[in-house]
Protein backbone atom coordinates (compact mmCIF):
# COMPACT_ATOMS: atom_id res chain seq x y z
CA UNK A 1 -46.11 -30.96 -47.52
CA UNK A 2 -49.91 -30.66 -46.25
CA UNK A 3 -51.87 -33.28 -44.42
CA UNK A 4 -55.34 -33.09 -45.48
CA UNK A 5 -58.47 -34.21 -43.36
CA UNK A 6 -61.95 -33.73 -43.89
CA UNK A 7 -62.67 -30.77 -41.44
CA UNK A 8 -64.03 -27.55 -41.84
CA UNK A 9 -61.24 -24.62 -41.12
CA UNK A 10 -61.98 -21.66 -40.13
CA UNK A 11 -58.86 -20.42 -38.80
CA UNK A 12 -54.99 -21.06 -39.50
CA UNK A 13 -52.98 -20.63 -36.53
CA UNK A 14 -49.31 -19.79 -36.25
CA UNK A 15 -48.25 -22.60 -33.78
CA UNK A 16 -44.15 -22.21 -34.35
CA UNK A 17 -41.22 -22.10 -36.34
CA UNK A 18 -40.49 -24.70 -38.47
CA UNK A 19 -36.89 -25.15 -36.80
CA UNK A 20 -38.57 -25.61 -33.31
CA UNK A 21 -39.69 -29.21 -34.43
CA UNK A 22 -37.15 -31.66 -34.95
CA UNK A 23 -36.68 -33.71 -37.81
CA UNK A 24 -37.96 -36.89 -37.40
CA UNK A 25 -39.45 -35.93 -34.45
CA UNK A 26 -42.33 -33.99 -32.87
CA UNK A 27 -42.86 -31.22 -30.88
CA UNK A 28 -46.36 -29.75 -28.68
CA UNK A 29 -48.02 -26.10 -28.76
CA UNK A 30 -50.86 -25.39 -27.22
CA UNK A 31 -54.32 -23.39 -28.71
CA UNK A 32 -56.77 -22.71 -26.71
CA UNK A 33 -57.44 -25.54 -24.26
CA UNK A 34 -55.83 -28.07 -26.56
CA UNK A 35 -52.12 -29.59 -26.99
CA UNK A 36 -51.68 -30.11 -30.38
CA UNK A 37 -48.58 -32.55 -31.59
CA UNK A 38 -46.51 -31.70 -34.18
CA UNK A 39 -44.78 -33.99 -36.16
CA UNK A 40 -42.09 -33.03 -38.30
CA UNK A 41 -41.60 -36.41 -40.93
CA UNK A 42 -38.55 -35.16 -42.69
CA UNK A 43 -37.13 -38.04 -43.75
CA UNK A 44 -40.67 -38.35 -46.00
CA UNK A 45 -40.61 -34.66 -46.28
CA UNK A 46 -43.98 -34.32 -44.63
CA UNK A 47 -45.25 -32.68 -41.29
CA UNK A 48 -48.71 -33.47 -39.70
CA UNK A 49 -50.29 -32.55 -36.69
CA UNK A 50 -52.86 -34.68 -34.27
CA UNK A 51 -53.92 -34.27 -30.49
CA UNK A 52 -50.95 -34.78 -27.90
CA UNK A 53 -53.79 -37.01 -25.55
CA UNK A 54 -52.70 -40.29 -25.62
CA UNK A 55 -56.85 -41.63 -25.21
CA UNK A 56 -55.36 -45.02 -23.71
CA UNK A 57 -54.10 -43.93 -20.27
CA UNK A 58 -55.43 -39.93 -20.83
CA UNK A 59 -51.49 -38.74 -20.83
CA UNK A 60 -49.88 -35.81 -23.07
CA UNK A 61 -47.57 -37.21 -24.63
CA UNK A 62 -48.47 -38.31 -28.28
CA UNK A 63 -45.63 -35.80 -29.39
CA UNK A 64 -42.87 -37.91 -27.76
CA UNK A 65 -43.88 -41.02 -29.80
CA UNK A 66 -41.77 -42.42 -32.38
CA UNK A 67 -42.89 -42.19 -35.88
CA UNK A 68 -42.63 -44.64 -38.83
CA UNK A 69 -44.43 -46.15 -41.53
CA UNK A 70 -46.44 -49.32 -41.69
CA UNK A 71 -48.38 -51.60 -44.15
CA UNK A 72 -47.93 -51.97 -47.77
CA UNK A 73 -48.79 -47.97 -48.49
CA UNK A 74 -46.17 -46.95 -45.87
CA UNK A 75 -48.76 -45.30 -44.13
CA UNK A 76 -47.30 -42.35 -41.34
CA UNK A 77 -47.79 -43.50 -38.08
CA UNK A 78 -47.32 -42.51 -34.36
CA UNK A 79 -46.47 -45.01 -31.08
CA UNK A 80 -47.16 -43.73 -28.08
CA UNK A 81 -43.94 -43.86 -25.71
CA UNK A 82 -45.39 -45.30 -22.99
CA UNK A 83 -47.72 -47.87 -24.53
CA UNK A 84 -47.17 -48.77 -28.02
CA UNK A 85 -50.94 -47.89 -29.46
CA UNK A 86 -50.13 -46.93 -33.04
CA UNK A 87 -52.16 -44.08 -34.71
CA UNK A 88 -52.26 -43.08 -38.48
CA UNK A 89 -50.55 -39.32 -38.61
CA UNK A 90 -53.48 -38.96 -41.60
CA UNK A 91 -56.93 -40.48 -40.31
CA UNK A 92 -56.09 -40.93 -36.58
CA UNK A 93 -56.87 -44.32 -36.47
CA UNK A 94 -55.43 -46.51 -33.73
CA UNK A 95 -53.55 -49.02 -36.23
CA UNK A 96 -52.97 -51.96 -33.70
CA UNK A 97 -56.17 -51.71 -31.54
CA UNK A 98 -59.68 -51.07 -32.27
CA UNK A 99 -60.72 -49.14 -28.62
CA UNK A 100 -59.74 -45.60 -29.97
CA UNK A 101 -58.87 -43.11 -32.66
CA UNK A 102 -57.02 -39.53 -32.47
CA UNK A 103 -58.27 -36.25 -34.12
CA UNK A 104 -56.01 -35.01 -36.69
CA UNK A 105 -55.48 -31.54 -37.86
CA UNK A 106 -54.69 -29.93 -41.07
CA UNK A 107 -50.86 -28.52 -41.09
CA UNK A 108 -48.82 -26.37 -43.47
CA UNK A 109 -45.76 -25.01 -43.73
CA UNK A 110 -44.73 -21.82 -45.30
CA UNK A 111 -41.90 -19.37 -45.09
CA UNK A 112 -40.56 -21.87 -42.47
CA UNK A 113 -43.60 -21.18 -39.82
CA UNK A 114 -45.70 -23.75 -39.16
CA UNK A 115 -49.58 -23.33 -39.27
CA UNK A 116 -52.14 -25.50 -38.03
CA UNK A 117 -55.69 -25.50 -38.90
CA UNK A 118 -58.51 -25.41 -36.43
CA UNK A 119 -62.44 -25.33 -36.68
């Protein structure tokens, strides 16, 4: 299943197999200068992708968080393992703080590769 975001894509990128993510889980590639998480929601049968850059504390590790769903809509969500801030998996809005946000990337799957859509 897609993620959609407002964005303008110019370019689908071919960031891994789908078996290098695990379920539930996430995993990190890198394009360009930028680690992009992966997030492989299987147990909603979705898969999104944000930045890895935790903006709290400036770490890389967004793709080591645990994900879940909160609120009423069971909206996706990421923690960050080291200090909690939630983020939506669709808008990248921190959910339990209002200091920062994460960007969020378009993300399909097809023929079990994974693609990720960039600007």
């Amino acid at each position: 299943m897609e993620a959609e975001v407002s964005t303008t894509i110019t370019n689908w990128f071919l960031a891994c197999a789908a078996s290098d993510v695990p379920e539930n889980g996430g995993a990190c590639v890198k394009y360009k200068d930028d680690q992009i998480a992966i997030f492989n929601f299987s147990r909603r049968k979705e898969w999104y992708a944000t930045q890895n850059l935790c903006p709290h504390k400036q770490q890389m590790v967004l793709s080591r968080g645990m994900i879940g769903s909160t609120g009423d809509v069971l909206e996706p969500k990421v923690a960050c393992p080291f200090h909690k801030k939630t983020f939506s998996l669709i808008t990248g809005e921190c959910l339990n703080a209002e200091e920062c946000s994460i960007k969020t990337y378009p993300i399909k799957v097809q023929d079990g590769r994974v693609y990720i859509g960039v600007e």
